[in-house]
N, C-alpha and C. Protein backbone atom coordinates (compact mmCIF):
# COMPACT_ATOMS: atom_id res chain seq x y z
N UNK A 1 0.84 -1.19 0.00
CA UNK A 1 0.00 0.00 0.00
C UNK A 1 0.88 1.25 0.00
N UNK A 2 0.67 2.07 -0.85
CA UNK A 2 1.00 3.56 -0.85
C UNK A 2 1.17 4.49 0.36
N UNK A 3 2.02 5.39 1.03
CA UNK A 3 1.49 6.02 1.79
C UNK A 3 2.32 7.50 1.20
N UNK A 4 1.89 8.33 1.94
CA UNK A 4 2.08 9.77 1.61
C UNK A 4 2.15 10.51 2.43
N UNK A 5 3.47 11.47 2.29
CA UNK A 5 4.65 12.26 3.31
C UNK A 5 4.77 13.19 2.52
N UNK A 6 4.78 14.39 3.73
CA UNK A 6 5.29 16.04 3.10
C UNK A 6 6.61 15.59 4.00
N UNK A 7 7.75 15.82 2.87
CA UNK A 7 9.74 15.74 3.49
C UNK A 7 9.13 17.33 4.10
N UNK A 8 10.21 17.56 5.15
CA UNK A 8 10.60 19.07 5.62
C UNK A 8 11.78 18.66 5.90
N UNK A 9 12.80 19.68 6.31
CA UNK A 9 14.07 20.15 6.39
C UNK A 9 14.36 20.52 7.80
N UNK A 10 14.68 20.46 9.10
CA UNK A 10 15.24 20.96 10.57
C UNK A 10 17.02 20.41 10.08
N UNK A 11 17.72 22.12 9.61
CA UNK A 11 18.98 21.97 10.05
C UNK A 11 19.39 20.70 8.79
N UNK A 12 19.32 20.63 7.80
CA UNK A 12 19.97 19.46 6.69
C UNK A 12 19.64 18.43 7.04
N UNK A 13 18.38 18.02 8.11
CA UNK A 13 18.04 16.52 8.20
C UNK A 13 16.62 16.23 7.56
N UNK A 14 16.20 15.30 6.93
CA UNK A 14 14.88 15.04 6.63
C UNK A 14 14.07 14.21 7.49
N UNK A 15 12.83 14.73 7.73
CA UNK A 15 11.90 14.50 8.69
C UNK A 15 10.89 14.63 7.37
N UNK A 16 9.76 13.96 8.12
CA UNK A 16 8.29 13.79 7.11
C UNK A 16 7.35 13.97 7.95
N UNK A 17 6.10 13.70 7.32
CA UNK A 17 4.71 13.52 8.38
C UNK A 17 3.37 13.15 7.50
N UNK A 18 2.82 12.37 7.88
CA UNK A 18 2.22 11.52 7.12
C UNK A 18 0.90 12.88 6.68
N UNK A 19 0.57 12.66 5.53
CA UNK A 19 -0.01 13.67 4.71
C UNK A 19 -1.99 13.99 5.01
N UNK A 20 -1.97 12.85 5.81
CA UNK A 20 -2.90 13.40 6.38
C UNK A 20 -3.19 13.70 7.56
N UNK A 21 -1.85 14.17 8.29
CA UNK A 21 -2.15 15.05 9.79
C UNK A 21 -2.25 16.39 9.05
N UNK A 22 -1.97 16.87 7.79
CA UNK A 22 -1.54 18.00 7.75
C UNK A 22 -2.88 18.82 6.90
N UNK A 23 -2.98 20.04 7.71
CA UNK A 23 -4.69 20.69 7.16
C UNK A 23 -3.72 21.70 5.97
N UNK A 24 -2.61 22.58 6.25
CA UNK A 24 -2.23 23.19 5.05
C UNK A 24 -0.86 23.43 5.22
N UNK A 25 0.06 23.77 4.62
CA UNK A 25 1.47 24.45 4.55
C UNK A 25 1.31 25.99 4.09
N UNK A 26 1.92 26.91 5.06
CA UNK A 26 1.88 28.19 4.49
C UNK A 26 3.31 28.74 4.69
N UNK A 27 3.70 29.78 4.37
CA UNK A 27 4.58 30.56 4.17
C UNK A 27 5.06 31.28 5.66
N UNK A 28 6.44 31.77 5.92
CA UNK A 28 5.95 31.94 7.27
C UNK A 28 5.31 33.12 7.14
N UNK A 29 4.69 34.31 8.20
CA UNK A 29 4.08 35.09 8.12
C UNK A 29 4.61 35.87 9.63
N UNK A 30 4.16 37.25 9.75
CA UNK A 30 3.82 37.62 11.24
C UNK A 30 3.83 36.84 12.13
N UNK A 31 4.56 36.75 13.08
CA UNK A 31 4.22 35.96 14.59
C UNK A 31 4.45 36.98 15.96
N UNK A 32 3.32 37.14 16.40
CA UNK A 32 3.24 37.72 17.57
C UNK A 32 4.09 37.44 18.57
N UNK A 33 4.68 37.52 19.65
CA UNK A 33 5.15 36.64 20.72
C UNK A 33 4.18 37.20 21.34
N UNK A 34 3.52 36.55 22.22
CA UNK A 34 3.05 36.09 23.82
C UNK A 34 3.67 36.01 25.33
N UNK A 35 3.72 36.82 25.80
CA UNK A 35 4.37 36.87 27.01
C UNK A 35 4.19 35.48 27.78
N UNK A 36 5.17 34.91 28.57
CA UNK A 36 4.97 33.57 29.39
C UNK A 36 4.58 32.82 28.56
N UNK A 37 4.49 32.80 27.16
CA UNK A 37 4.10 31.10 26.35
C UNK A 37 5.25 30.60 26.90
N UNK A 38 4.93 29.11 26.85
CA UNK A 38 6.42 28.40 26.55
C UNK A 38 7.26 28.61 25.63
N UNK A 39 8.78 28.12 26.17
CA UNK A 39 9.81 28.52 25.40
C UNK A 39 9.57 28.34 24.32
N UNK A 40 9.53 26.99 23.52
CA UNK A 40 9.19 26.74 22.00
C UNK A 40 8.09 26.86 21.64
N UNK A 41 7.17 28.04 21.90
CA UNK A 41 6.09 28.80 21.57
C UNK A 41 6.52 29.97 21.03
N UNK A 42 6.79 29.92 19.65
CA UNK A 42 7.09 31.22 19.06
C UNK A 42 6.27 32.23 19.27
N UNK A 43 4.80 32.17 19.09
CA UNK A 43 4.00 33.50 19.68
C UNK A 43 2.76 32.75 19.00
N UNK A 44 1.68 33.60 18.16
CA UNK A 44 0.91 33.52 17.52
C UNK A 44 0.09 34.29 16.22
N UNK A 45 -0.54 33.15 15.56
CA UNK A 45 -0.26 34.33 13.80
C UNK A 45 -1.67 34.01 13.70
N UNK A 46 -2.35 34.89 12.38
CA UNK A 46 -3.83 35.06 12.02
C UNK A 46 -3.95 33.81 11.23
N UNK A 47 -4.19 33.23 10.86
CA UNK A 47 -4.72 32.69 9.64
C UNK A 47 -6.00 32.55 8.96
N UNK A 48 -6.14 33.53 8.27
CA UNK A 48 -7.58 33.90 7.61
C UNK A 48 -8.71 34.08 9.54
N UNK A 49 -8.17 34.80 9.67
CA UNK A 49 -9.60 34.61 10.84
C UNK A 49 -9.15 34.35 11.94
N UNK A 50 -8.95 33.45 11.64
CA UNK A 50 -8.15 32.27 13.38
C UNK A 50 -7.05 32.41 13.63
N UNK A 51 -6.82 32.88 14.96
CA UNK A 51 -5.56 33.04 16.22
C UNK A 51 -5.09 31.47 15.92
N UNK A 52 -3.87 31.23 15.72
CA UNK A 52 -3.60 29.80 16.12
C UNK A 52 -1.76 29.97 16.21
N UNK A 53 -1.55 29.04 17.46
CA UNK A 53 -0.18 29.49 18.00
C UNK A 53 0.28 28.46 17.05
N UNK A 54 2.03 29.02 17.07
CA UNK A 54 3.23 28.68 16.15
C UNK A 54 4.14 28.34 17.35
N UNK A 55 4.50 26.90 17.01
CA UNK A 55 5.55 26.02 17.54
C UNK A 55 6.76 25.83 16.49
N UNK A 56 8.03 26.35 17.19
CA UNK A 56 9.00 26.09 16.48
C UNK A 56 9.84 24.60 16.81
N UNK A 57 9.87 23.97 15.68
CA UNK A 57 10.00 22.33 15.84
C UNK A 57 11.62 22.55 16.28
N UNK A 58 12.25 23.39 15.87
CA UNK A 58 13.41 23.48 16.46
C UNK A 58 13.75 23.52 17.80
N UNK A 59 13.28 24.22 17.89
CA UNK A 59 13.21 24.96 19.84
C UNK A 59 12.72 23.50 20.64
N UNK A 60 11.45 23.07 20.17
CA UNK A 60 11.03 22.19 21.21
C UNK A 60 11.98 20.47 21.16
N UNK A 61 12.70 20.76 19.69
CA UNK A 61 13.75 19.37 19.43
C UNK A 61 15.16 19.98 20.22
N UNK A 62 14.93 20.76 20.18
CA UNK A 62 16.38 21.34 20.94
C UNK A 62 17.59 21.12 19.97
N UNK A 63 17.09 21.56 19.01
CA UNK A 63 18.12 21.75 17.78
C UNK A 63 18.58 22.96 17.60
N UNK A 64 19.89 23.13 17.06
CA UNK A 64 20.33 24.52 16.92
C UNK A 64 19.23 25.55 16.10
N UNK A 65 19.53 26.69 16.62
CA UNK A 65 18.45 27.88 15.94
C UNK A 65 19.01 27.86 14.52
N UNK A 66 18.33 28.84 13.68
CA UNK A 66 19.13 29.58 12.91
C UNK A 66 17.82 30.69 12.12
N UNK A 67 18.68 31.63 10.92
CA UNK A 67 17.47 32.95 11.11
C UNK A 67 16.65 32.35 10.20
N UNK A 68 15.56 32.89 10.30
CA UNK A 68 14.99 32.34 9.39
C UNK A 68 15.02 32.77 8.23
N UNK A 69 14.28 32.33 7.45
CA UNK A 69 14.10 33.03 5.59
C UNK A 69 12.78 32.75 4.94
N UNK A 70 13.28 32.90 3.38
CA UNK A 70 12.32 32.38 2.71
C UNK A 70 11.65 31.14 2.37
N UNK A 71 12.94 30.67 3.10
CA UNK A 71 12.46 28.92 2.36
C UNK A 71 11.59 28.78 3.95
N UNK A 72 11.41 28.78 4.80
CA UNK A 72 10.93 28.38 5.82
C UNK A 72 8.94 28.34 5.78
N UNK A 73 8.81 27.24 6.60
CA UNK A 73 7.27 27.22 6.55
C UNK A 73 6.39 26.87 7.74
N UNK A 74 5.60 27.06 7.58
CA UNK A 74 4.77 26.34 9.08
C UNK A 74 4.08 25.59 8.41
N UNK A 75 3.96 24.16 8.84
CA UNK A 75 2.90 22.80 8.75
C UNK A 75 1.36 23.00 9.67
N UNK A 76 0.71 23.47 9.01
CA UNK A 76 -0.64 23.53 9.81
C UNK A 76 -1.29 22.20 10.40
N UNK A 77 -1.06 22.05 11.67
CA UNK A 77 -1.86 20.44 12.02
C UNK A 77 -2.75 20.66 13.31
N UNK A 78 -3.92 19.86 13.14
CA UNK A 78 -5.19 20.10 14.41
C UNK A 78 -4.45 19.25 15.46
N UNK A 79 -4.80 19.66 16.40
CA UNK A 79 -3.94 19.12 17.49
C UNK A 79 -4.95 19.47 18.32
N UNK A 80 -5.07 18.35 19.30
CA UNK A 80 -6.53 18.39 20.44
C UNK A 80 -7.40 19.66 19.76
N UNK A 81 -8.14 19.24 18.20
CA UNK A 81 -8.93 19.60 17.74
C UNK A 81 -8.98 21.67 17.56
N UNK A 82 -7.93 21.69 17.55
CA UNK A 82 -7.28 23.31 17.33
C UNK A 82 -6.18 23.28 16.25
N UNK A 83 -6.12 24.10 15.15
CA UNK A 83 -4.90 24.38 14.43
C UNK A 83 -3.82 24.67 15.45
N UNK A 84 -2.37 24.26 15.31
CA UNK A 84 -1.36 24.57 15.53
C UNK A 84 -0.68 24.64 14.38
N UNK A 85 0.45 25.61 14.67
CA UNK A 85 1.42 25.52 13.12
C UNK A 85 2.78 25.27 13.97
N UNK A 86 3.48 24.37 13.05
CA UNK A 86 4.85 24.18 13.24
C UNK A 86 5.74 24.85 12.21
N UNK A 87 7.24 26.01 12.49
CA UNK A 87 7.95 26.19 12.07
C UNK A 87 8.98 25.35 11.42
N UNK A 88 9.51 24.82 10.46
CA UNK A 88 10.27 24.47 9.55
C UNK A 88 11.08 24.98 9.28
N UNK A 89 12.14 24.53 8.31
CA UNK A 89 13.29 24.63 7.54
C UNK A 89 12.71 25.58 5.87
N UNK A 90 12.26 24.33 5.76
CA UNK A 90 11.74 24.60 4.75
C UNK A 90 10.61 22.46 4.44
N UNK A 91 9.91 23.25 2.83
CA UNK A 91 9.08 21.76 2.71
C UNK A 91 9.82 21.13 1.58
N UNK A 92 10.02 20.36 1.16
CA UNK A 92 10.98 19.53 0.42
C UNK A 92 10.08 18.93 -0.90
N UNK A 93 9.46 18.37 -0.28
CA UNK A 93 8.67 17.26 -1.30
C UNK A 93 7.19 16.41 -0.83
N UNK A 94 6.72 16.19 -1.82
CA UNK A 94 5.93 15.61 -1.35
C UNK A 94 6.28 13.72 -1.71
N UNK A 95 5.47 12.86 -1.37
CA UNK A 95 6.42 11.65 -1.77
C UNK A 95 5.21 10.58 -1.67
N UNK A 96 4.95 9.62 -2.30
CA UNK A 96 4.23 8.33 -2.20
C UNK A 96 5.56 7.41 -1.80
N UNK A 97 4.95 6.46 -0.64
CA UNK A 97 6.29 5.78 -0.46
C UNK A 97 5.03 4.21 0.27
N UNK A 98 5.96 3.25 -0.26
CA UNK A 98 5.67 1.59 -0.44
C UNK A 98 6.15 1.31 1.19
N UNK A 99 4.98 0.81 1.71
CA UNK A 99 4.77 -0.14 3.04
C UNK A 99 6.70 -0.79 3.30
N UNK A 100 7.34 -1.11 1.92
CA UNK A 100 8.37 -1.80 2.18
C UNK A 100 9.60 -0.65 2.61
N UNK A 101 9.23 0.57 2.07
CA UNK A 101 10.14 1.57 2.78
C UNK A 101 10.05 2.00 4.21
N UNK A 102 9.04 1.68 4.82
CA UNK A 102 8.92 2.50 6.52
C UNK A 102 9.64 1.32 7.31
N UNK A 103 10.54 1.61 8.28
CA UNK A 103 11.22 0.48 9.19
C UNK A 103 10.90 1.02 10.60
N UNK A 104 10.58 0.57 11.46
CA UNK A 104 9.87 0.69 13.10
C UNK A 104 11.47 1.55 13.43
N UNK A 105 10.73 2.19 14.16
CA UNK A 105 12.31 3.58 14.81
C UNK A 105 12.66 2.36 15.75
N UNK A 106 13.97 2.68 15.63
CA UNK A 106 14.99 1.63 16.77
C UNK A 106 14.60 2.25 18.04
N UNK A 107 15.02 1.18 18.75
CA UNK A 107 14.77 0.76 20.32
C UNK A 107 15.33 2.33 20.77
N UNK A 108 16.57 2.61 20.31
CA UNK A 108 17.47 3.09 21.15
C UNK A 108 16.45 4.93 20.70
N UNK A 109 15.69 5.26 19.82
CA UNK A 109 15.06 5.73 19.37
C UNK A 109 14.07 6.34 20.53
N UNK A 110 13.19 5.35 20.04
CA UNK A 110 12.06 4.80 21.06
C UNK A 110 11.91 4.98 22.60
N UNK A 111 13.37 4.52 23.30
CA UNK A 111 13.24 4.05 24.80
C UNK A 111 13.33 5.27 25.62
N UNK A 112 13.74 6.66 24.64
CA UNK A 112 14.27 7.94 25.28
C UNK A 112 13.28 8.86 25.16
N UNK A 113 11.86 8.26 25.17
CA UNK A 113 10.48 9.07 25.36
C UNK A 113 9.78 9.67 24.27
N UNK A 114 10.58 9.26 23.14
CA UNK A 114 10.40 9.95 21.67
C UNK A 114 9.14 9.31 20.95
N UNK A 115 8.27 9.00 21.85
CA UNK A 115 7.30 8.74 21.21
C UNK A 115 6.48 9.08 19.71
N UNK A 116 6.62 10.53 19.33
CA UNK A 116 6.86 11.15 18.35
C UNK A 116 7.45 10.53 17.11
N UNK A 117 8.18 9.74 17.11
CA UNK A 117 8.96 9.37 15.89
C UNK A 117 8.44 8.07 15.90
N UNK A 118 7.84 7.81 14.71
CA UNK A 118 6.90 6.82 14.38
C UNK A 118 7.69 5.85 13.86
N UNK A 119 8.61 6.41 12.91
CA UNK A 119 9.41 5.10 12.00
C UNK A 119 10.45 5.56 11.24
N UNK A 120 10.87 4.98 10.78
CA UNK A 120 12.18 5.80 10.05
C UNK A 120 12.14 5.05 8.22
N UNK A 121 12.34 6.48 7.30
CA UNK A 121 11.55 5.77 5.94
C UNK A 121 13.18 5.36 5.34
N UNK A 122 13.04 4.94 4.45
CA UNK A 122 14.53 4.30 4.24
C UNK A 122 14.43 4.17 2.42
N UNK A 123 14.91 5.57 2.15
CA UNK A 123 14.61 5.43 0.73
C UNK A 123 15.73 5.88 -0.40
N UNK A 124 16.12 4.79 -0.83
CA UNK A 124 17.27 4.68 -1.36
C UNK A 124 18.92 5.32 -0.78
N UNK A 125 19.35 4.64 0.65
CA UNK A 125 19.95 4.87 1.21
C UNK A 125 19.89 6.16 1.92
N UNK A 126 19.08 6.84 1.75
CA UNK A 126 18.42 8.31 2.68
C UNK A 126 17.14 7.96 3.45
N UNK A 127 17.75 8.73 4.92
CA UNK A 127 16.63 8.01 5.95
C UNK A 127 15.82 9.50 6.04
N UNK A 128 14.86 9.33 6.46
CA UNK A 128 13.88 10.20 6.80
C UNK A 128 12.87 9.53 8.19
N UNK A 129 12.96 10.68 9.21
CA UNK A 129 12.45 10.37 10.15
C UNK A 129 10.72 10.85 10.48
N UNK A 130 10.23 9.81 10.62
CA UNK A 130 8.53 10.33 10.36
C UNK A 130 8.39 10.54 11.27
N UNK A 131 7.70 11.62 11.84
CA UNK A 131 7.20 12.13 13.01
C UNK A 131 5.25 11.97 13.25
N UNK A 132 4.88 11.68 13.75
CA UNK A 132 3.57 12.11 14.43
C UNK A 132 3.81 13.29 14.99
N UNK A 133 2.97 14.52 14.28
CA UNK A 133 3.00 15.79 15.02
C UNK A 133 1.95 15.86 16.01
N UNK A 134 0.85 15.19 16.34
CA UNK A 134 0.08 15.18 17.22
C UNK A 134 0.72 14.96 18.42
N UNK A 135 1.61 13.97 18.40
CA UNK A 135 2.64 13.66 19.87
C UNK A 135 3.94 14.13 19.79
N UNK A 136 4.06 15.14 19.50
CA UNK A 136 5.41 16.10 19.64
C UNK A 136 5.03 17.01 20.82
N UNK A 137 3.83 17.40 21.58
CA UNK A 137 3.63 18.13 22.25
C UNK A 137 3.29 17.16 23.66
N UNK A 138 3.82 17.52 24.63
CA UNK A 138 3.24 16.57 25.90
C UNK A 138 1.80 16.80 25.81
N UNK A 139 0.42 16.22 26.76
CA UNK A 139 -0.74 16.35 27.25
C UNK A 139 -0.13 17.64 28.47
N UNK A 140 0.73 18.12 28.98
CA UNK A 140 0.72 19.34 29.64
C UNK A 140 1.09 20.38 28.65
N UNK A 141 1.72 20.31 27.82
CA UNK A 141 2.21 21.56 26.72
C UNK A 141 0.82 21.74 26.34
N UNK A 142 -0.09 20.72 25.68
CA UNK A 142 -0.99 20.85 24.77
C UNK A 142 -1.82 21.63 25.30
N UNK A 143 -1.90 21.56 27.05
CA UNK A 143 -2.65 22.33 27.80
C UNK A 143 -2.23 23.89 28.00
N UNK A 144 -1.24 23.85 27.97
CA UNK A 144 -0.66 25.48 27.92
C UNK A 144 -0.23 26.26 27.03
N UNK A 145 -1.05 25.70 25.68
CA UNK A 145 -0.92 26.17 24.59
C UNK A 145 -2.68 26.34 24.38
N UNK A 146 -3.55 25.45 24.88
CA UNK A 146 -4.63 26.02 24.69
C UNK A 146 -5.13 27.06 25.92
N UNK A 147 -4.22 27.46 26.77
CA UNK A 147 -4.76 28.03 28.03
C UNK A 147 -4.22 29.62 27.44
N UNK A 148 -3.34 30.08 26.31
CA UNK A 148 -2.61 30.67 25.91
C UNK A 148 -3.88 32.07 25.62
């Protein structure tokens, strides 16, 4: 069976996310900061209408910063039934990829709370790490992002 991944970019590594957590990709835009959000709570931006806070996937991976630009994007995903946007690198590609490419994330992966990382895609000697963006945020973050 087929499945389908938007690649993104954190820092020259490829990460994915399965194509239907994702409601839209936009450009980055305005971001407010918010006093007392959490740290990897960049602030919050309009989108057509709707307030919805911006998480920088960097900050909360604890990956090095860097400035941003043009290529950079936010991944729009509902999260406990609210848009959130995640900051990016940039979006890469989109990709159909065969049941025989996804391999279960190693133990050593896995055992360090990373629940988040679903599997690791393995496609033509380039790995790409799939994330579940729904569980990148604890059940207490998720709460202090909707208390925001």
């Amino acid at each position: 069976m087929a499945n389908q991944i938007v690649v993104f970019k954190l820092n020259n590594e490829d990460f994915c996310v399965d194509i239907n957590q994702v409601i839209e990709i936009i450009r980055l835009q305005t971001i407010i900061k918010v006093p007392d959000a959490p740290s990897f709570v960049e602030g919050i931006t309009n989108l057509r209408g709707t307030v919805i806070p911006i998480v920088d996937l960097k900050k909360r991976f604890n990956l090095p910063l860097s400035e941003k630009n043009d290529n950079n994007r936010i991944i729009v995903v509902n999260v406990t039934n609210r848009p959130v946007g995640f900051i990016v690198d940039s979006v890469t590609e989109v990709l159909h990829i065969d049941d025989s490419s996804i391999q279960e994330a190693p133990d050593i992966i896995k055992g360090i709370g990373k629940e988040y990382i679903t599997s690791i895609i393995n496609l033509n000697d380039r790995l790409i790490i799939n994330l579940d963006l729904h569980k990148v945020l604890t059940e207490k973050e998720k709460k202090e992002i909707e208390e925001m």
